[in-house]
C-alpha atoms as a PDB file:
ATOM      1  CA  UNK A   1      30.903 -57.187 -23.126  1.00  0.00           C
ATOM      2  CA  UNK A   2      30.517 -54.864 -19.847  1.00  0.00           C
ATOM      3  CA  UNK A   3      33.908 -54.909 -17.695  1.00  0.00           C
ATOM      4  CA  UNK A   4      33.955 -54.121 -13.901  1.00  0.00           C
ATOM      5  CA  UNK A   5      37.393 -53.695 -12.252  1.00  0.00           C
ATOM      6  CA  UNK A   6      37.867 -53.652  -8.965  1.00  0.00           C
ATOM      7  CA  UNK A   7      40.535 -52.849  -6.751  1.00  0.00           C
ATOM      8  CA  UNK A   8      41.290 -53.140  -2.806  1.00  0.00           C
ATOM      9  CA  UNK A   9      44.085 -51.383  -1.050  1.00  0.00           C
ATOM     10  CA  UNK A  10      44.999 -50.252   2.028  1.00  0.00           C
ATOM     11  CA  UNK A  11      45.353 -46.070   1.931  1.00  0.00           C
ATOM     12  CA  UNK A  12      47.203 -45.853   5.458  1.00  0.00           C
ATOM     13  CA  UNK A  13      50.924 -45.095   3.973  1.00  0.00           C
ATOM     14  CA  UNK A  14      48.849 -41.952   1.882  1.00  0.00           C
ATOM     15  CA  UNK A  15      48.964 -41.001   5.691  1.00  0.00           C
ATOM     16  CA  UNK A  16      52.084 -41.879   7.464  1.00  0.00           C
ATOM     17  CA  UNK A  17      50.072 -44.385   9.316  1.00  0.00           C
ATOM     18  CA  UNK A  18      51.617 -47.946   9.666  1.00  0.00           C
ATOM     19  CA  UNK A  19      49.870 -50.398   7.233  1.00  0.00           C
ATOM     20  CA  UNK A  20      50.566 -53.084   4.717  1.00  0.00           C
ATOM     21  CA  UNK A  21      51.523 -50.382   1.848  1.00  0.00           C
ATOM     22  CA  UNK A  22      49.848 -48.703  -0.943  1.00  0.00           C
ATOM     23  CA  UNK A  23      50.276 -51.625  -3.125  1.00  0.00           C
ATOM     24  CA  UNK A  24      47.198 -53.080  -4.601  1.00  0.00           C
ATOM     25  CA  UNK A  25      45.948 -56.223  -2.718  1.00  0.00           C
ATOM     26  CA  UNK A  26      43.308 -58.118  -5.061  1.00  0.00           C
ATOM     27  CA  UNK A  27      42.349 -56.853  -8.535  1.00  0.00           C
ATOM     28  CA  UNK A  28      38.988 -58.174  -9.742  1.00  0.00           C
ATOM     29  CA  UNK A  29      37.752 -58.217 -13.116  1.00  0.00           C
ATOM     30  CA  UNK A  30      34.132 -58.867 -13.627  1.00  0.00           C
ATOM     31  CA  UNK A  31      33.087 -59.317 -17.057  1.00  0.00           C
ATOM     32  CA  UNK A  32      28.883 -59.241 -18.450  1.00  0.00           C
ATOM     33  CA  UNK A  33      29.131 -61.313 -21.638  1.00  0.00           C
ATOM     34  CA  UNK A  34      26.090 -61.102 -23.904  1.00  0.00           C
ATOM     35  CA  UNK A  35      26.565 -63.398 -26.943  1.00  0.00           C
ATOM     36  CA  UNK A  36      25.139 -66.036 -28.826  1.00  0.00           C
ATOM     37  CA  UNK A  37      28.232 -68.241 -28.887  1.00  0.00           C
ATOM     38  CA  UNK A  38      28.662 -71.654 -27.166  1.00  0.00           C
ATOM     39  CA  UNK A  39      30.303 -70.709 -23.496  1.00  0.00           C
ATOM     40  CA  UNK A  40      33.373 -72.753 -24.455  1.00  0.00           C
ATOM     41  CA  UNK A  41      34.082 -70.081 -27.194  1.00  0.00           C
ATOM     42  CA  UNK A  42      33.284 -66.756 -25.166  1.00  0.00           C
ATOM     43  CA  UNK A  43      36.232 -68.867 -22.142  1.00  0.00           C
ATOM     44  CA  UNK A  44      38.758 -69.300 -24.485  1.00  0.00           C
ATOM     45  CA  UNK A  45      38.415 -65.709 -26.421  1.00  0.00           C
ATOM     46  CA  UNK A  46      38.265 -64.206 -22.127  1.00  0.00           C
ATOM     47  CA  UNK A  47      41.782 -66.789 -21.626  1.00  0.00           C
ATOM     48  CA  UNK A  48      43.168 -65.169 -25.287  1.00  0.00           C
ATOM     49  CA  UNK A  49      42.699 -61.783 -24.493  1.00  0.00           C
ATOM     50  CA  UNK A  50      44.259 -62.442 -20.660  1.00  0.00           C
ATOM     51  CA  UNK A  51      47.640 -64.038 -21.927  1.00  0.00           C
ATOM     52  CA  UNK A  52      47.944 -60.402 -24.449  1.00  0.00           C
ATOM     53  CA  UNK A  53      46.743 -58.003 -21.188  1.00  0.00           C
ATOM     54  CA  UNK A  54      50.094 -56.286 -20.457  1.00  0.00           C
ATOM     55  CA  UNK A  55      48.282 -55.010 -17.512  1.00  0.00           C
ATOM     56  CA  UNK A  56      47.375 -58.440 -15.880  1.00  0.00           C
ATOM     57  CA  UNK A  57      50.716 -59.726 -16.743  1.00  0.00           C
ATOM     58  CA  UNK A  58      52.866 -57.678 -14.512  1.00  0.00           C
ATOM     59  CA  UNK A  59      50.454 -57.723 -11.715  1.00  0.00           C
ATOM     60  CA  UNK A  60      50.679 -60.995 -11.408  1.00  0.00           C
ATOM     61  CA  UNK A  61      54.396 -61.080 -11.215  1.00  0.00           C
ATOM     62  CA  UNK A  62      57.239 -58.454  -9.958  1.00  0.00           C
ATOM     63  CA  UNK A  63      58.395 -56.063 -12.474  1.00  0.00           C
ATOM     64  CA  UNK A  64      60.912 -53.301 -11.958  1.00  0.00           C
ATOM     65  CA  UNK A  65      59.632 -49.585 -11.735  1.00  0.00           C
ATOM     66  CA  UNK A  66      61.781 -47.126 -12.908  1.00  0.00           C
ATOM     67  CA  UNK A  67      61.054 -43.498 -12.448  1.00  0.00           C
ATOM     68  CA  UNK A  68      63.319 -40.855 -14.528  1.00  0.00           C
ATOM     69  CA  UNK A  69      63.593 -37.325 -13.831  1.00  0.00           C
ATOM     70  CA  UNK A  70      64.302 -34.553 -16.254  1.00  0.00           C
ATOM     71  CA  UNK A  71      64.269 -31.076 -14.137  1.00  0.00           C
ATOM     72  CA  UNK A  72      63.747 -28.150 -16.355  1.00  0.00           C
ATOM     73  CA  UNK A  73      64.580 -24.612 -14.866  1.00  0.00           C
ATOM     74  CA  UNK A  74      62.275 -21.807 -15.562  1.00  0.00           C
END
């Protein structure tokens, strides 16, 4: 299996510039699948390893982002 992933976002808030935010707006996963197994296998092994993909999980819904700071004086 080859996997592709894709992202599109709009980079005008890296500038100040008014925009939409830096926030990802589609996420694209192409998969290449070489296999000898019946297609109906290979979709429900893709739809198994989806549901477990922490990743695709919380971009699909909104998840709190926490960012702690330890500062450590020289």
């Amino acid at each position: 299996m080859d996997v592709d992933l894709r992202v599109e976002f709009d980079d005008s808030d890296k500038y100040d510039l008014p925009g939409p935010g830096a926030a990802f707006q589609s996420v694209v996963y192409r998969l290449k699948v070489k296999s000898s197994s019946i297609p109906e296998n290979i979709q429900k092994l893709i739809n198994h390893a989806e549901r477990g993909c922490h990743t695709a999980q919380s971009l699909r819904q909104p998840v709190p982002v926490i960012i702690e700071t330890e500062i450590i004086p020289d």
